[in-house]
Protein backbone atom coordinates (compact mmCIF):
# COMPACT_ATOMS: atom_id res chain seq x y z
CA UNK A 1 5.21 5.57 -2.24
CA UNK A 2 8.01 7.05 -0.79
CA UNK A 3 10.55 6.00 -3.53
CA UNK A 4 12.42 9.37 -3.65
CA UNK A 5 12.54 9.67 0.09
CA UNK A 6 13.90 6.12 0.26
CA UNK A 7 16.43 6.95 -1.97
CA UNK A 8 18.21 9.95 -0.90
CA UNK A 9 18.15 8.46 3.20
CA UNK A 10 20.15 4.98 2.12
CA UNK A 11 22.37 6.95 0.25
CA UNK A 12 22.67 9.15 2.97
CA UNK A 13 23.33 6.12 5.84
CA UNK A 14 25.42 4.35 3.60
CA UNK A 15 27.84 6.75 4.06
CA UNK A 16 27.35 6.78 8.35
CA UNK A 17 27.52 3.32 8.12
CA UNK A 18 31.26 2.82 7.18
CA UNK A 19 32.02 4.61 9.75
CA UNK A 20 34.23 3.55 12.93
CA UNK A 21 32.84 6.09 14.92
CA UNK A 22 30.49 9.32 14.43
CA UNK A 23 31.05 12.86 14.93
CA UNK A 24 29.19 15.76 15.83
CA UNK A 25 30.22 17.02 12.56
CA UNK A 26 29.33 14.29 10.42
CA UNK A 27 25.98 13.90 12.19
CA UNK A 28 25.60 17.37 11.17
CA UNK A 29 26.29 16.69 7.50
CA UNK A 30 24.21 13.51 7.60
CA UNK A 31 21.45 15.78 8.74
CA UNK A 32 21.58 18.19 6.17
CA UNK A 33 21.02 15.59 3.98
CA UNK A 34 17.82 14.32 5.71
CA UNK A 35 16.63 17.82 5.98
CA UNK A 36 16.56 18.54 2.32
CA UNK A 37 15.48 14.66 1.91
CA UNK A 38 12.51 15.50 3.92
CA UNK A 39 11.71 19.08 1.72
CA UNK A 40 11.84 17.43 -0.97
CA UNK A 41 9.49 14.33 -0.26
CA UNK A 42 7.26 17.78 0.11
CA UNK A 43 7.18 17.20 4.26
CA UNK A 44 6.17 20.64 5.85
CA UNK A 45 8.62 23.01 6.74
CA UNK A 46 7.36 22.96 10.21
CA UNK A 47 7.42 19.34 11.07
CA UNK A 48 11.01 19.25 9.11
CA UNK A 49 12.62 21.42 11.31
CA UNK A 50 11.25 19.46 14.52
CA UNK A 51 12.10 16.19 13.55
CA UNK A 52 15.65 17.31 12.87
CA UNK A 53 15.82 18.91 15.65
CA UNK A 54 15.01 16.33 17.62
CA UNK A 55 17.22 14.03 15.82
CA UNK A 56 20.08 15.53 16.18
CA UNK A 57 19.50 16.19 20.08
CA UNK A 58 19.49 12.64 20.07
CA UNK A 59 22.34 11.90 18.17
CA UNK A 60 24.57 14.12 19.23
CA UNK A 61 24.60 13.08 22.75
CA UNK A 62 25.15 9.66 24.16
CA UNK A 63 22.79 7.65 21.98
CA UNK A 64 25.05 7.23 19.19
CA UNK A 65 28.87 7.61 20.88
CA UNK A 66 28.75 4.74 22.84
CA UNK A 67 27.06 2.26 20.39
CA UNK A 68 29.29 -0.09 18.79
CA UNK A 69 27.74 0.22 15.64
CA UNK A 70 27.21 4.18 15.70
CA UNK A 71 25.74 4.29 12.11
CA UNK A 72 23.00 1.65 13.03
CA UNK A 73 22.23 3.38 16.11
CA UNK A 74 22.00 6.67 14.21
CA UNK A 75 19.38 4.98 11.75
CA UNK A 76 17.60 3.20 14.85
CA UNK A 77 17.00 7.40 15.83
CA UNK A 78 15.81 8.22 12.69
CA UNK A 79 13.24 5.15 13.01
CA UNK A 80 11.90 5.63 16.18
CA UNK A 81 11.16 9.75 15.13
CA UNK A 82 9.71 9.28 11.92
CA UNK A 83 7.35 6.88 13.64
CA UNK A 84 6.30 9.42 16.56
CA UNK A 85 5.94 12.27 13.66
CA UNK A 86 3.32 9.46 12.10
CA UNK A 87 1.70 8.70 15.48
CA UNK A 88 3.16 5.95 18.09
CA UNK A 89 1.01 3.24 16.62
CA UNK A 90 -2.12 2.26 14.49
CA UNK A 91 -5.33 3.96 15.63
CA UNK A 92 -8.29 1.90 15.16
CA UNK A 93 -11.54 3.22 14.46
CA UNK A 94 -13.91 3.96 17.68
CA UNK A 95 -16.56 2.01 17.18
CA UNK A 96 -18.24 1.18 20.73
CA UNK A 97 -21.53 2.80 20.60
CA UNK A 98 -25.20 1.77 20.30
CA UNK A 99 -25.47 0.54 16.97
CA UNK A 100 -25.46 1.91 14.22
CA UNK A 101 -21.91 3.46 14.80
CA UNK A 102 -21.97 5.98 12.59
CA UNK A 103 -18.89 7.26 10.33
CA UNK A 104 -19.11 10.34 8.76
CA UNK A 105 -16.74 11.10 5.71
CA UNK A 106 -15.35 14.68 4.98
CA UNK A 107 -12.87 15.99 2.39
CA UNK A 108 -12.71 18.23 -1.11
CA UNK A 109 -13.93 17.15 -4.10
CA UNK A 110 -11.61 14.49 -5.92
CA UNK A 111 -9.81 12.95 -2.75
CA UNK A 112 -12.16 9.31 -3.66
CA UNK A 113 -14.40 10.09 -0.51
CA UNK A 114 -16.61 7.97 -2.55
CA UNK A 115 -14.90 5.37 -3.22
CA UNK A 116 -12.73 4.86 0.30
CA UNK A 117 -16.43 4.83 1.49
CA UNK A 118 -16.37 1.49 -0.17
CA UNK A 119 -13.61 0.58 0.76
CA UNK A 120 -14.19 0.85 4.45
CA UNK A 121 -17.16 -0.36 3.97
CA UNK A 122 -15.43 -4.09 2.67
CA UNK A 123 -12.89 -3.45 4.85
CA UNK A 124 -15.15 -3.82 8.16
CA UNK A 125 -17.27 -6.16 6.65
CA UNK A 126 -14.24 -8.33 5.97
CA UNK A 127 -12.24 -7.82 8.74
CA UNK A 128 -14.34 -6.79 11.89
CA UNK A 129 -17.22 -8.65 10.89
CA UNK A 130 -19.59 -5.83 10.78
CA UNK A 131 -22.84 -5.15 9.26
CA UNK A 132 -22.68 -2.13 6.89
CA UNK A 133 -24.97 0.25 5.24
CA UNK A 134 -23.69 2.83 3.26
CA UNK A 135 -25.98 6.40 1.92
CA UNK A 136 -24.58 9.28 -0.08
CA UNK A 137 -25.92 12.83 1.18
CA UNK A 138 -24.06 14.13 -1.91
CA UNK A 139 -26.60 15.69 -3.61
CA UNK A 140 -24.84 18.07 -6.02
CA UNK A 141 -22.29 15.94 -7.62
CA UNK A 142 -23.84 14.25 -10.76
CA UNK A 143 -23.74 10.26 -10.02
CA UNK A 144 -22.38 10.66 -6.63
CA UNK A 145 -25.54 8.37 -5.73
CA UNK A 146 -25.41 5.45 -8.61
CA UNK A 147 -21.61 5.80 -7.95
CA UNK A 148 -21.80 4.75 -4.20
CA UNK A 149 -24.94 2.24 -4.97
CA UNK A 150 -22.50 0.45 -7.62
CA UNK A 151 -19.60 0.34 -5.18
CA UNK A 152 -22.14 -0.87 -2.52
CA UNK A 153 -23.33 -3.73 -4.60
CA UNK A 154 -19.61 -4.64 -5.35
CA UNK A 155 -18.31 -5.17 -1.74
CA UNK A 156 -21.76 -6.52 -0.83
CA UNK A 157 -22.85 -4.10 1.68
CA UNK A 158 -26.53 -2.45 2.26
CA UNK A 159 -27.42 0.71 0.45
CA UNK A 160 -29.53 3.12 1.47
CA UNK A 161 -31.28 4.83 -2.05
CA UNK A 162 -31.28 8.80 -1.68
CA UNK A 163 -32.14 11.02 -4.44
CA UNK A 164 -30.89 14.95 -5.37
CA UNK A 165 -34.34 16.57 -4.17
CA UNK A 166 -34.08 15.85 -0.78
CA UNK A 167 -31.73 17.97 1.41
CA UNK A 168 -28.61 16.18 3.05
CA UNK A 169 -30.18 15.91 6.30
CA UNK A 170 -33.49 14.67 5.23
CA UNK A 171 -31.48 11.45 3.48
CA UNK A 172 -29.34 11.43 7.00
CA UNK A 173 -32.37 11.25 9.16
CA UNK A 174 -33.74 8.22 7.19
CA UNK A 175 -30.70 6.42 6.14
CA UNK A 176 -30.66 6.76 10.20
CA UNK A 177 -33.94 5.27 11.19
CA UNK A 178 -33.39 2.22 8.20
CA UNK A 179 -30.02 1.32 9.56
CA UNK A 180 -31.96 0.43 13.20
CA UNK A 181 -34.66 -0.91 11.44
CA UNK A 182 -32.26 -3.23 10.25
CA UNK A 183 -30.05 -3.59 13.26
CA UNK A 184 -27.13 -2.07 11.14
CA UNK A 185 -23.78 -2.50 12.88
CA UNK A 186 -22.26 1.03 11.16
CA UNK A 187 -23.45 3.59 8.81
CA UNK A 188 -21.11 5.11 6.47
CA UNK A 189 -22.26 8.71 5.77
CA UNK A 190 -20.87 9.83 2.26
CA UNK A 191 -21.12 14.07 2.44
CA UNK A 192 -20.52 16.33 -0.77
CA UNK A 193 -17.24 17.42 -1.64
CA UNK A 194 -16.36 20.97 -2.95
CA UNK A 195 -13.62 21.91 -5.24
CA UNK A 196 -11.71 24.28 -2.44
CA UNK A 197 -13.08 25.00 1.22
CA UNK A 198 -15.94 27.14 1.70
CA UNK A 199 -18.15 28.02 4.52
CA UNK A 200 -21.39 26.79 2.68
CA UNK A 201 -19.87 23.31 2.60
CA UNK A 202 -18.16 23.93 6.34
CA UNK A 203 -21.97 25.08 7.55
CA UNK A 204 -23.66 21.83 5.84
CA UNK A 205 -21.20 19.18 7.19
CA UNK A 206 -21.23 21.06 10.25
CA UNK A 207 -25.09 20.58 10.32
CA UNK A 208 -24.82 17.06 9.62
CA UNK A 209 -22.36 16.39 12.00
CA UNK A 210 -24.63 18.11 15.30
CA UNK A 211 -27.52 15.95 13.81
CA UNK A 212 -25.90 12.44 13.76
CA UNK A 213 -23.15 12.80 16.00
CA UNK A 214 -21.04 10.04 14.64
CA UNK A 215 -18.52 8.33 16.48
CA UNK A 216 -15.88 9.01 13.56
CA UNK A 217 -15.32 11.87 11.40
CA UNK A 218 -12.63 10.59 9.04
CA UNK A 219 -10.82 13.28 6.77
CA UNK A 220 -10.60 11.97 3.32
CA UNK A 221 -6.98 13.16 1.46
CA UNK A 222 -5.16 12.94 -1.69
CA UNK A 223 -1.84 12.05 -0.77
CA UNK A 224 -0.42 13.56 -4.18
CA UNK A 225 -1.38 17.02 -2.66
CA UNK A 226 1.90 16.68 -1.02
CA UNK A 227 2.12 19.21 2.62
CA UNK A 228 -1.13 21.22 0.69
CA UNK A 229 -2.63 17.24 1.94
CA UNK A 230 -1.85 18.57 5.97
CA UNK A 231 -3.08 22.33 5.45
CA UNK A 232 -6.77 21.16 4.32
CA UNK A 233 -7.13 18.51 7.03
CA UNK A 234 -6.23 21.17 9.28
CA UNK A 235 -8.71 23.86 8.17
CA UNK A 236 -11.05 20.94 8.04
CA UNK A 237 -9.68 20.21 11.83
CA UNK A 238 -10.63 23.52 12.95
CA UNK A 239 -14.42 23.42 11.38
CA UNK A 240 -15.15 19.64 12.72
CA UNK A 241 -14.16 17.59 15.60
CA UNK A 242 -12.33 14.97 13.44
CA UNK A 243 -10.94 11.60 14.44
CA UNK A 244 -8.64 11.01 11.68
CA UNK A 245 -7.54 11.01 8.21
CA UNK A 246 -7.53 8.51 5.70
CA UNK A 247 -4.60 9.22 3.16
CA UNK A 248 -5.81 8.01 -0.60
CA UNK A 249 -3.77 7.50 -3.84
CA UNK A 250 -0.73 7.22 -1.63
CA UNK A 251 0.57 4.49 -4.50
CA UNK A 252 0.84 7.65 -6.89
CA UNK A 253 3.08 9.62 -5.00
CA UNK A 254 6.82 9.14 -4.36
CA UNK A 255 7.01 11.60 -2.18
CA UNK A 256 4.91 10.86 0.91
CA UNK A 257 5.12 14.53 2.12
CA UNK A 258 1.50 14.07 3.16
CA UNK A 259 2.21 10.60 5.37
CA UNK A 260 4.75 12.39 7.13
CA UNK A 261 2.70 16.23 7.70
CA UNK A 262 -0.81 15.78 8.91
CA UNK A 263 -0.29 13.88 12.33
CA UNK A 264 1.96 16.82 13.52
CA UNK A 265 0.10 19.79 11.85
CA UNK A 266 -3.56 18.35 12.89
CA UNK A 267 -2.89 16.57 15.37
CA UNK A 268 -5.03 13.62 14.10
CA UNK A 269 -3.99 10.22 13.14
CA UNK A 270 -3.85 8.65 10.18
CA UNK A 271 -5.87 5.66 10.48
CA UNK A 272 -6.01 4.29 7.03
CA UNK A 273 -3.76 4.81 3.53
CA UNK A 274 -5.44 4.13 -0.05
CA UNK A 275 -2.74 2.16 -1.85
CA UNK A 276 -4.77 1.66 -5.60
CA UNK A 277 -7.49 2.02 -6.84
CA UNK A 278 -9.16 -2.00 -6.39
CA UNK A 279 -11.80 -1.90 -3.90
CA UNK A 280 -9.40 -3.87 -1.89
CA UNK A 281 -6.60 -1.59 -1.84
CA UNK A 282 -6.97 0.51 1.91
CA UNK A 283 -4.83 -0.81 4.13
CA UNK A 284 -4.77 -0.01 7.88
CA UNK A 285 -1.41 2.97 8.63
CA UNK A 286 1.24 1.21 10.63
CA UNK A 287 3.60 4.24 11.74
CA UNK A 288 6.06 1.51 12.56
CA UNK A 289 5.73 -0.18 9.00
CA UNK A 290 5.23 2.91 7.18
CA UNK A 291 8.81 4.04 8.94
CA UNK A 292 10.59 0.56 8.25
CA UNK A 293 9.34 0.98 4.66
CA UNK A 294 10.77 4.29 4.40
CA UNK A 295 14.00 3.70 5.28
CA UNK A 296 14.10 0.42 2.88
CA UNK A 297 13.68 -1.90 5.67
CA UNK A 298 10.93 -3.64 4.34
CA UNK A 299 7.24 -4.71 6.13
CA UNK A 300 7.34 -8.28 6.32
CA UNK A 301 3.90 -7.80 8.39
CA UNK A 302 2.50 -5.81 5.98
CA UNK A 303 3.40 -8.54 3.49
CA UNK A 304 2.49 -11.73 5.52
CA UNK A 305 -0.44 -10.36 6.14
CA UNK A 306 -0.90 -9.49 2.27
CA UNK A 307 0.11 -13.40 1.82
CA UNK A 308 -2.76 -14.67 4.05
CA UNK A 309 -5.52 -12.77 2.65
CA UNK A 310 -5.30 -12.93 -1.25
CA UNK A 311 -2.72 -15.99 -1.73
CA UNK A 312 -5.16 -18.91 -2.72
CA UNK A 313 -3.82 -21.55 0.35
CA UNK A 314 -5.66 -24.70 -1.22
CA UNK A 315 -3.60 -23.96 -4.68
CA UNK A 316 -0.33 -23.59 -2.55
CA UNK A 317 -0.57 -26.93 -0.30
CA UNK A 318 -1.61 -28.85 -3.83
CA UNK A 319 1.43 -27.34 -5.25
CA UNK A 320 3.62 -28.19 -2.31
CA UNK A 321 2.36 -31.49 -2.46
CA UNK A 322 3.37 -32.36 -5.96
CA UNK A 323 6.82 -30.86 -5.56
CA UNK A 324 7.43 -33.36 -2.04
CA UNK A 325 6.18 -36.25 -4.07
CA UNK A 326 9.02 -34.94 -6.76
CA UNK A 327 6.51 -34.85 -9.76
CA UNK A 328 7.47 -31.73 -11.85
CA UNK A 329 6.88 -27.79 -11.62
CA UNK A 330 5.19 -27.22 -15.24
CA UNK A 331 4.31 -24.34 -16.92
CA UNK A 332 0.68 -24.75 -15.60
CA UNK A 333 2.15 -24.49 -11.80
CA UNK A 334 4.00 -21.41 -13.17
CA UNK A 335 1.21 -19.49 -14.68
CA UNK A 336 -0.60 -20.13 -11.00
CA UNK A 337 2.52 -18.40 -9.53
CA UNK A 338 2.56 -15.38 -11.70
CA UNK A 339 -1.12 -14.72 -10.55
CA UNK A 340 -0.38 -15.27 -6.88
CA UNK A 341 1.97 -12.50 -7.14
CA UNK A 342 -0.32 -10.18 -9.27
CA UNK A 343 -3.07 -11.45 -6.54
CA UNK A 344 -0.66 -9.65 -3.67
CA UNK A 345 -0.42 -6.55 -6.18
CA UNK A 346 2.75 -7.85 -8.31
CA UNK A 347 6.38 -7.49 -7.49
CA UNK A 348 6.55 -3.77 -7.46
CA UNK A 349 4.14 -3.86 -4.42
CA UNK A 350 6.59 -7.09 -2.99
CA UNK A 351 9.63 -5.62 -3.58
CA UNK A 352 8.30 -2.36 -1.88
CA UNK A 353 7.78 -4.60 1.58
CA UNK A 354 10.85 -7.05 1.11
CA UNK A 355 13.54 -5.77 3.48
CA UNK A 356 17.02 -4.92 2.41
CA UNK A 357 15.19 -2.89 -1.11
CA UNK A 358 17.08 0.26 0.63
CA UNK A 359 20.60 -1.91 -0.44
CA UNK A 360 19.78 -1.89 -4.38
CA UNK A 361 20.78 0.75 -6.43
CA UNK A 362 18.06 3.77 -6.47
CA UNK A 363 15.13 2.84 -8.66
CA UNK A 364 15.24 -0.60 -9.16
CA UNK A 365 11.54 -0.43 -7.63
CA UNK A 366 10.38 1.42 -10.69
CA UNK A 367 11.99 -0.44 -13.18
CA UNK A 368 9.71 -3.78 -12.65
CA UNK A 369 7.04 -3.43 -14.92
CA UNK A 370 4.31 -6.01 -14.00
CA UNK A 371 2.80 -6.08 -17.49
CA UNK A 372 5.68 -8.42 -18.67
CA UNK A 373 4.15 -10.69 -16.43
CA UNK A 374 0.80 -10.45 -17.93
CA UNK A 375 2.30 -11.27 -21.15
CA UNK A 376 3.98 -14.28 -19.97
CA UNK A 377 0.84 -15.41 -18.77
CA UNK A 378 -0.87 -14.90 -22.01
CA UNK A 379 2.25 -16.87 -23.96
CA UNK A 380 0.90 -19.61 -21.25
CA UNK A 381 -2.82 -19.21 -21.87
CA UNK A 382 -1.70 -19.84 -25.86
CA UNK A 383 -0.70 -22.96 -25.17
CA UNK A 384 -2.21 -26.36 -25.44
CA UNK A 385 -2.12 -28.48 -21.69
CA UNK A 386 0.47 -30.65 -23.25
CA UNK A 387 2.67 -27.87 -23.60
CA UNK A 388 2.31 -26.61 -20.17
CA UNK A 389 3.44 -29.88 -18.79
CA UNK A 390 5.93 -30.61 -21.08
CA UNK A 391 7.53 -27.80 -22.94
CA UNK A 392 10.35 -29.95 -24.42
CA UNK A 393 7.57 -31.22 -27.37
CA UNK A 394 7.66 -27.33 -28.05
CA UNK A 395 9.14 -26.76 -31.87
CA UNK A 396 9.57 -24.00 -34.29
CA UNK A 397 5.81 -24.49 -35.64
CA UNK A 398 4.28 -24.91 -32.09
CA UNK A 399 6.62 -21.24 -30.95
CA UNK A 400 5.10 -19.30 -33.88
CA UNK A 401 1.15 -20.73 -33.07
CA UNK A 402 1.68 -19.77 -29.67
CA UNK A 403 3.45 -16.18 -30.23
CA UNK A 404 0.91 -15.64 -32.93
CA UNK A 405 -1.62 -16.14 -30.67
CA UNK A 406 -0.58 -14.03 -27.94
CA UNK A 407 0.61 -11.46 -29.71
CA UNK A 408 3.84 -11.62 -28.24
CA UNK A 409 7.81 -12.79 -30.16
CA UNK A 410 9.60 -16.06 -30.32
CA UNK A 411 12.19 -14.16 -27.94
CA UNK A 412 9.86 -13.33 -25.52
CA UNK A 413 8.50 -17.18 -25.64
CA UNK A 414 12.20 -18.50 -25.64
CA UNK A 415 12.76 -16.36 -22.55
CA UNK A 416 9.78 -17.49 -20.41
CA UNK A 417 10.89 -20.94 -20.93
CA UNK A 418 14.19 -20.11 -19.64
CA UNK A 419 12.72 -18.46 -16.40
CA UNK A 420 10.39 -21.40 -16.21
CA UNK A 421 13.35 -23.86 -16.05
CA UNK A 422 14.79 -21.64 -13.59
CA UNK A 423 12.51 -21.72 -11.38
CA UNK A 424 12.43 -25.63 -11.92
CA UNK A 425 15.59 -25.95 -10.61
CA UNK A 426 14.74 -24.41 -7.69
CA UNK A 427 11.83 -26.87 -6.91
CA UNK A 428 13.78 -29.48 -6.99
CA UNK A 429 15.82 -28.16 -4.22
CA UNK A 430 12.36 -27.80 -2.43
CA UNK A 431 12.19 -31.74 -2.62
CA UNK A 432 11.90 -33.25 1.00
CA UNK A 433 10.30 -29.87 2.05
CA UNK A 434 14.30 -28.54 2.20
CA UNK A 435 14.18 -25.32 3.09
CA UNK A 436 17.52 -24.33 3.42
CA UNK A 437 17.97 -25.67 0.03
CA UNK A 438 15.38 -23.87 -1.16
CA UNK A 439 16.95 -20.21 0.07
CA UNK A 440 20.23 -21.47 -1.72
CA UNK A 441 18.29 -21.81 -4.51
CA UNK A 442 16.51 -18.72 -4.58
CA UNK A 443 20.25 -17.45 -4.12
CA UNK A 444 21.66 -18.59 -7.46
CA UNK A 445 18.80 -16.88 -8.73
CA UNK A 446 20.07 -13.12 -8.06
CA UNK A 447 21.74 -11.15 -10.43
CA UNK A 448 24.58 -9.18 -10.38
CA UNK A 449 25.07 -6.76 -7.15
CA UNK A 450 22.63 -9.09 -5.01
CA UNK A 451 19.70 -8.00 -6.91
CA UNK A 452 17.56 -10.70 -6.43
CA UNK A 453 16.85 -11.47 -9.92
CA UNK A 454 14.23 -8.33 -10.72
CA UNK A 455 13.99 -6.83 -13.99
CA UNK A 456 16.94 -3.93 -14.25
CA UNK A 457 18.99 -5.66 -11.98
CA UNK A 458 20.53 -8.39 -14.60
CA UNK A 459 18.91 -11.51 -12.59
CA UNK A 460 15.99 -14.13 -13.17
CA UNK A 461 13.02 -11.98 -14.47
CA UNK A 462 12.90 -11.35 -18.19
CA UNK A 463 12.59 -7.83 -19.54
CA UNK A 464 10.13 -8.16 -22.24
């Protein structure tokens, strides 16, 4: 997300940021750029037009003249506006009622109301310890129900069995009464979706919405819908009392038109972004984050926390273990690695939180293809466990077993070991728990430019 947008602003602060000092006039011109940036990320014309404004009454005055590093202080402006277009900071859902809270989900047909359901569902199961039941009162879509159910058994949340011939209140009122049966912490209400707005959908959710009063009405959105994303939720706005949107498929679009339109135009916050379709991937929106990411800054908290929840801890402390006692980083350890890093949504999703991406050359992101690491993992599966720990025993019959086997070439083989003893050589620098060495390490791994060793930028990574 946001690739395009990231693009075009480094460029455009490269150039402020050899400067000795900045003019009104080159402001100006560094503005322009921004502006037509931000129109073409697909940003409303509206909230374009206010956040330059505002940027440049900023910048023009004493802000930026009296900093000693005027370009930084210009891109410190642009920061701190993009995040108070997004909202100041994360808005958490509202949950402090008698239980069940209830959540009621709204949106057009195809925005994965469905499936974010889900996905909320996990995500306060896993994360605010709540008891969830989820019910579909989508009784025109065909599966809408078995969909939900599935998804419901999958995260490992209650479901609440509806069926087309009732009427969406009828399954509201029960799902209702079996959720405080069951002392239900929240109730997800799924509602029907309709290809465009119309007032028989407005009058039904509006129905539902007097009869169960929830505590959140959350405005589902496909983020590929670009500034089209801001003008539903605000039609939807002005039909329900909402409490905020969740943005999906956000890891489709490069633009992020949507991220940056719907807090001004609605008015609402965003309180949650779909990044993929796993029934893990809704993450809450950080304005802060979202803005550092934008500007190639990185989200080490983003990523940290990424790191705590999916990187297996008890595989990383055996591995650190072996490499203090200076026993040797096999192919075995290596294979372990690769799915870590496919764990945390492979190094596309990395790179896109790793600050100083903003410094490599425009679309380096898009050039990492994570299915070369899928195949190095196979050339690893093909192997026998005396090959993983010692590759030297590997010959020209052994290569063409394990190449036949995983369908891959005795290039692509002879090229995995060479990452492999790559990545050896920085272990050994780990010895001792060194962790200075280890950086210096990781240094000699870049590629030309700084890259950092990814695919396209001539480093460590194979291209396969």
């Amino acid at each position: 997300m946001f690739d395009n947008l990231t693009d075009r602003l480094s460029g455009t602060f490269r150039k402020l940021t050899g400067k000795a000092n900045l003019t009104e006039a080159n402001i100006q011109d560094a503005l322009r750029e921004v502006r037509r940036a931000l129109l073409e990320a697909d940003v409303a014309l509206v909230v374009v037009k206010d956040f330059v404004d505002r940027v440049s009454l900023r910048a023009v005055g004493q802000e930026v003249s009296k900093s000693l590093t005027p370009g930084q202080a210009f891109i410190k402006i642009v920061q701190a506006e993009l995040e108070a277009i997004m909202g100041s900071a994360n808005a958490e859902l509202d949950l402090k009622a008698a239980p069940p809270a209830i959540v009621l989900m709204a949106g057009l047909q195809g925005a994965g109301k469905t499936t974010t359901a889900a996905k909320l569902s996990r995500w306060l199961k896993q994360n605010a310890k709540k008891s969830v039941m989820l019910v579909s009162a989508d009784v025109y879509r065909p599966a809408a129900i078995q969909q939900l159910q599935t998804l419901a058994k999958e995260v490992g949340v209650e479901f609440f069995a509806s069926d087309i011939s009732q009427s969406p209140s009828d399954i509201a009122a029960a799902a209702l009464a079996e959720a405080k049966r069951k002392f239900i912490d929240v109730l997800i209400v799924d509602t029907a979706g309709r290809l465009a707005i119309d007032q028989e959908m407005m009058d039904e959710i509006r129905q539902l919405h007097s009869q169960l009063n929830p505590v959140e009405t959350l405005f589902v959105v496909d983020a590929m819908t670009g500034q089209d994303a801001a003008n539903t939720a605000k039609a939807f706005n002005d039909a329900l009392p909402l409490t905020g949107v969740v943005l999906t498929k956000a890891d489709g679009d490069a633009r992020g038109g949507a991220a940056l339109s719907v807090r001004h135009i609605t008015g609402k916050p965003i309180k949650f972004i779909g990044m993929g379709e796993k029934i893990d991937a809704l993450e809450p929106f950080y304005p802060d984050r979202i803005a550092s990411r934008i500007l190639g800054m990185g989200d080490m908290l983003s990523l940290i926390e990424e790191a705590e929840k999916k990187v297996d801890k008890e595989k990383a402390e055996k591995l650190a273990r072996k490499i203090k006692k200076g026993k040797g980083f096999d192919l075995e350890d290596f294979k372990e690695q690769l799915q870590q890093m496919q764990n945390m949504g492979g190094v596309a999703s990395i790179m896109d939180k790793m600050p100083g991406m903003g410094g490599l050359p425009p679309g380096t992101a898009k050039m990492v293809d994570d299915s070369q690491f899928r195949r190095m993992e196979a050339i690893i599966n093909s192997m026998t466990l005396r090959e993983r720990v010692n590759p030297d025993v590997l010959n020209g019959s052994r290569k063409r077993r394990i190449t036949q086997g995983s369908g891959t070439q005795i290039q692509d083989l002879n090229r995995l070991l060479k990452q492999h003893k790559q990545m050896q050589k920085v272990m050994k620098k780990m010895k001792g728990g060194n962790m200075a060495n280890m950086m210096r390490g990781l240094g000699g791994m870049q590629g030309p430019g700084g890259s950092g060793g990814f695919p396209g930028g001539g480093g460590s990574f194979p291209r396969f």
